[in-house]
Structures are given as C-alpha cells and as structure tokens.
Protein backbone atom coordinates (compact mmCIF):
# COMPACT_ATOMS: atom_id res chain seq x y z
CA UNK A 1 35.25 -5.63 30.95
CA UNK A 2 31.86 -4.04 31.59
CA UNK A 3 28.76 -6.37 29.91
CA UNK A 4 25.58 -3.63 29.48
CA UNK A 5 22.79 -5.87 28.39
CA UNK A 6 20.26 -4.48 26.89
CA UNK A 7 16.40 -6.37 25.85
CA UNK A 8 13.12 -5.46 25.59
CA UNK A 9 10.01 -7.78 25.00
CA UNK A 10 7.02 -6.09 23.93
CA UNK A 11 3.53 -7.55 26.19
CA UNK A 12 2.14 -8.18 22.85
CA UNK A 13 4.53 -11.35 22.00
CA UNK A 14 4.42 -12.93 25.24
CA UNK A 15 1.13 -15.15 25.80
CA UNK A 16 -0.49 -14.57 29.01
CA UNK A 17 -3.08 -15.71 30.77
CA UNK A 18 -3.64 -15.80 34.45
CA UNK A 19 -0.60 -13.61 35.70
CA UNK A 20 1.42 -16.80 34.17
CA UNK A 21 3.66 -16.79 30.73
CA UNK A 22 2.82 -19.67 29.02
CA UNK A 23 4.92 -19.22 25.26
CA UNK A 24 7.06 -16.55 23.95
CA UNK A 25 5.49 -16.20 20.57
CA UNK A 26 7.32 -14.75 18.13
CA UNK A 27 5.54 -11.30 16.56
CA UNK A 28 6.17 -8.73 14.07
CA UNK A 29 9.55 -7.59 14.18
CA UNK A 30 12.71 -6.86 16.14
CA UNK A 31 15.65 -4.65 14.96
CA UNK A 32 18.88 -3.32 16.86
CA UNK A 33 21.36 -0.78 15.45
CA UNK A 34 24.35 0.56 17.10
CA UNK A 35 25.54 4.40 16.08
CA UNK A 36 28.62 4.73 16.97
CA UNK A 37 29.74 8.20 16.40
CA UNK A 38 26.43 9.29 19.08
CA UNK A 39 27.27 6.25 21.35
CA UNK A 40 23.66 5.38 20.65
CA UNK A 41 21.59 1.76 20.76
CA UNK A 42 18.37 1.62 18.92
CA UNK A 43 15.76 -1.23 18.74
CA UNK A 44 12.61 -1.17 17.90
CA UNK A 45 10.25 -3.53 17.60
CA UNK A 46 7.12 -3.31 14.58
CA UNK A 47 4.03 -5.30 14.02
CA UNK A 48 1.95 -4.00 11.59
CA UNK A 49 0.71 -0.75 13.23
CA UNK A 50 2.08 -0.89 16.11
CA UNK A 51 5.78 0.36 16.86
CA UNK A 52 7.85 0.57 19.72
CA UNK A 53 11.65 1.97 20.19
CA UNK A 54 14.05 2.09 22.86
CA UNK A 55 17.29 4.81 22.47
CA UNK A 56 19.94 3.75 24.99
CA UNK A 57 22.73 6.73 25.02
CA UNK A 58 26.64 6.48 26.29
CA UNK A 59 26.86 9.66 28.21
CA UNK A 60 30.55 10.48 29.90
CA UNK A 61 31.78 7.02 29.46
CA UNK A 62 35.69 6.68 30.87
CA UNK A 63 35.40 3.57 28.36
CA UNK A 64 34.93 3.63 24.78
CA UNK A 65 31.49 1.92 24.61
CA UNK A 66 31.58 -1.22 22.02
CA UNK A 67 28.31 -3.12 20.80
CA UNK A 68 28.79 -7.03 19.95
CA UNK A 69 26.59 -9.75 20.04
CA UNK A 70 23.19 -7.37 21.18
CA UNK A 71 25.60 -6.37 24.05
CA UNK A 72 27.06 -2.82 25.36
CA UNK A 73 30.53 -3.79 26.33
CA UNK A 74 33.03 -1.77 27.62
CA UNK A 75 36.60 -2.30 27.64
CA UNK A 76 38.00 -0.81 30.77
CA UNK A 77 41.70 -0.90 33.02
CA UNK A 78 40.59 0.04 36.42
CA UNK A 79 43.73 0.42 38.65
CA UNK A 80 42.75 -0.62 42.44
CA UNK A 81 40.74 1.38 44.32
CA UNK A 82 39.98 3.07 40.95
CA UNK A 83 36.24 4.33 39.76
CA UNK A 84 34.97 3.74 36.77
CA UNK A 85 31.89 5.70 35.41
CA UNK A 86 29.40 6.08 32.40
CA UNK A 87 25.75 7.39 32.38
CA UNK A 88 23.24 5.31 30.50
CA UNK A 89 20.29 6.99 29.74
CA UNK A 90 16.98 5.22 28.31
CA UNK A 91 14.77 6.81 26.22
CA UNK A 92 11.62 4.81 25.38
CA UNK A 93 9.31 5.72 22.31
CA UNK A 94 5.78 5.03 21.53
CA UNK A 95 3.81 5.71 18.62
CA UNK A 96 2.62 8.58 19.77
CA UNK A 97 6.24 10.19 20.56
CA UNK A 98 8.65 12.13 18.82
CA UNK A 99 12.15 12.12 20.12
CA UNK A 100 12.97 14.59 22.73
CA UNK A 101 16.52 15.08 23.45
CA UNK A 102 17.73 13.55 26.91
CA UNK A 103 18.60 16.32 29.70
CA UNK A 104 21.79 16.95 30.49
CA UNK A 105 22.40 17.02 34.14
C-alpha cells in the first residue's frame, strides 16, 4: 500500500516570531473533499477574505487512488522487480486565480 499524504498550513495560523513557531493557532477554516470520478483532492482553507486552495490530481495511476482518513492511499500488488507509477500533480490557488487546467505531458 502506497500512503500519499497530503497538508497544507496556511502562514497566517501559525504564530511566528523570530524565525521560531511558537503556537499553531487555529484560524478560519479548513475543508478537504475527495472527487472521485476526476481522481481529484481539494482543500481549501477560508478566513474571512482570505482563501486559499490546493487541487491534488491522480494522473496515470496503475492503482485505483482511495482517500481515507485526509490520506491518498493506494492499494497496489507489485510483483518483484515490478514498477509501480502514478503522477501527482499540485495545483495551488490564490485569490487571485482561476483554475487553469494542468498540462498534460
């Protein structure tokens, strides 16, 4: 089994001072949704006016991606000297942003 984890913590909800982390304060809003029909992970993160989202596409998995417990799992038989293979690709959004769809290389 392959374990894809997957989290994000916005600068804004960690207290810093001096280059040092001093209490991970809990702000706004953090939501995770898994599409599974586009192989997709979404979180995104709101606090008041400010947003932030992460897309996290399956691309060419030779596993059946699975989300569970804010994880990317995949459930894989790899026969020795076997390869196993999936593309993740990260797409990050900002306010600003409006989804662009990922090149396909």
């Amino acid at each position: 089994m392959v374990d894809a984890r997957t989290g994000t913590i916005p600068a804004e909800v960690l207290n810093i001072s001096a280059n040092q982390v001093y209490a991970l304060v809990r702000r706004g809003e953090i939501n995770s949704r898994w599409f599974r029909s586009r192989r997709e992970l979404r979180t995104s993160y709101n606090n008041a006016t400010f947003r932030r989202e992460l897309i996290v596409s399956v691309d060419r998995p030779d596993a059946q991606p699975q989300y569970a417990n804010g994880r990317l799992v995949f459930v894989a038989r790899i026969e020795p000297k076997a390869t196993w293979h999936t593309c993740l690709r990260w797409l990050p959004i900002t306010q600003h942003d409006a989804r662009r769809p990922p090149s396909r290389r």
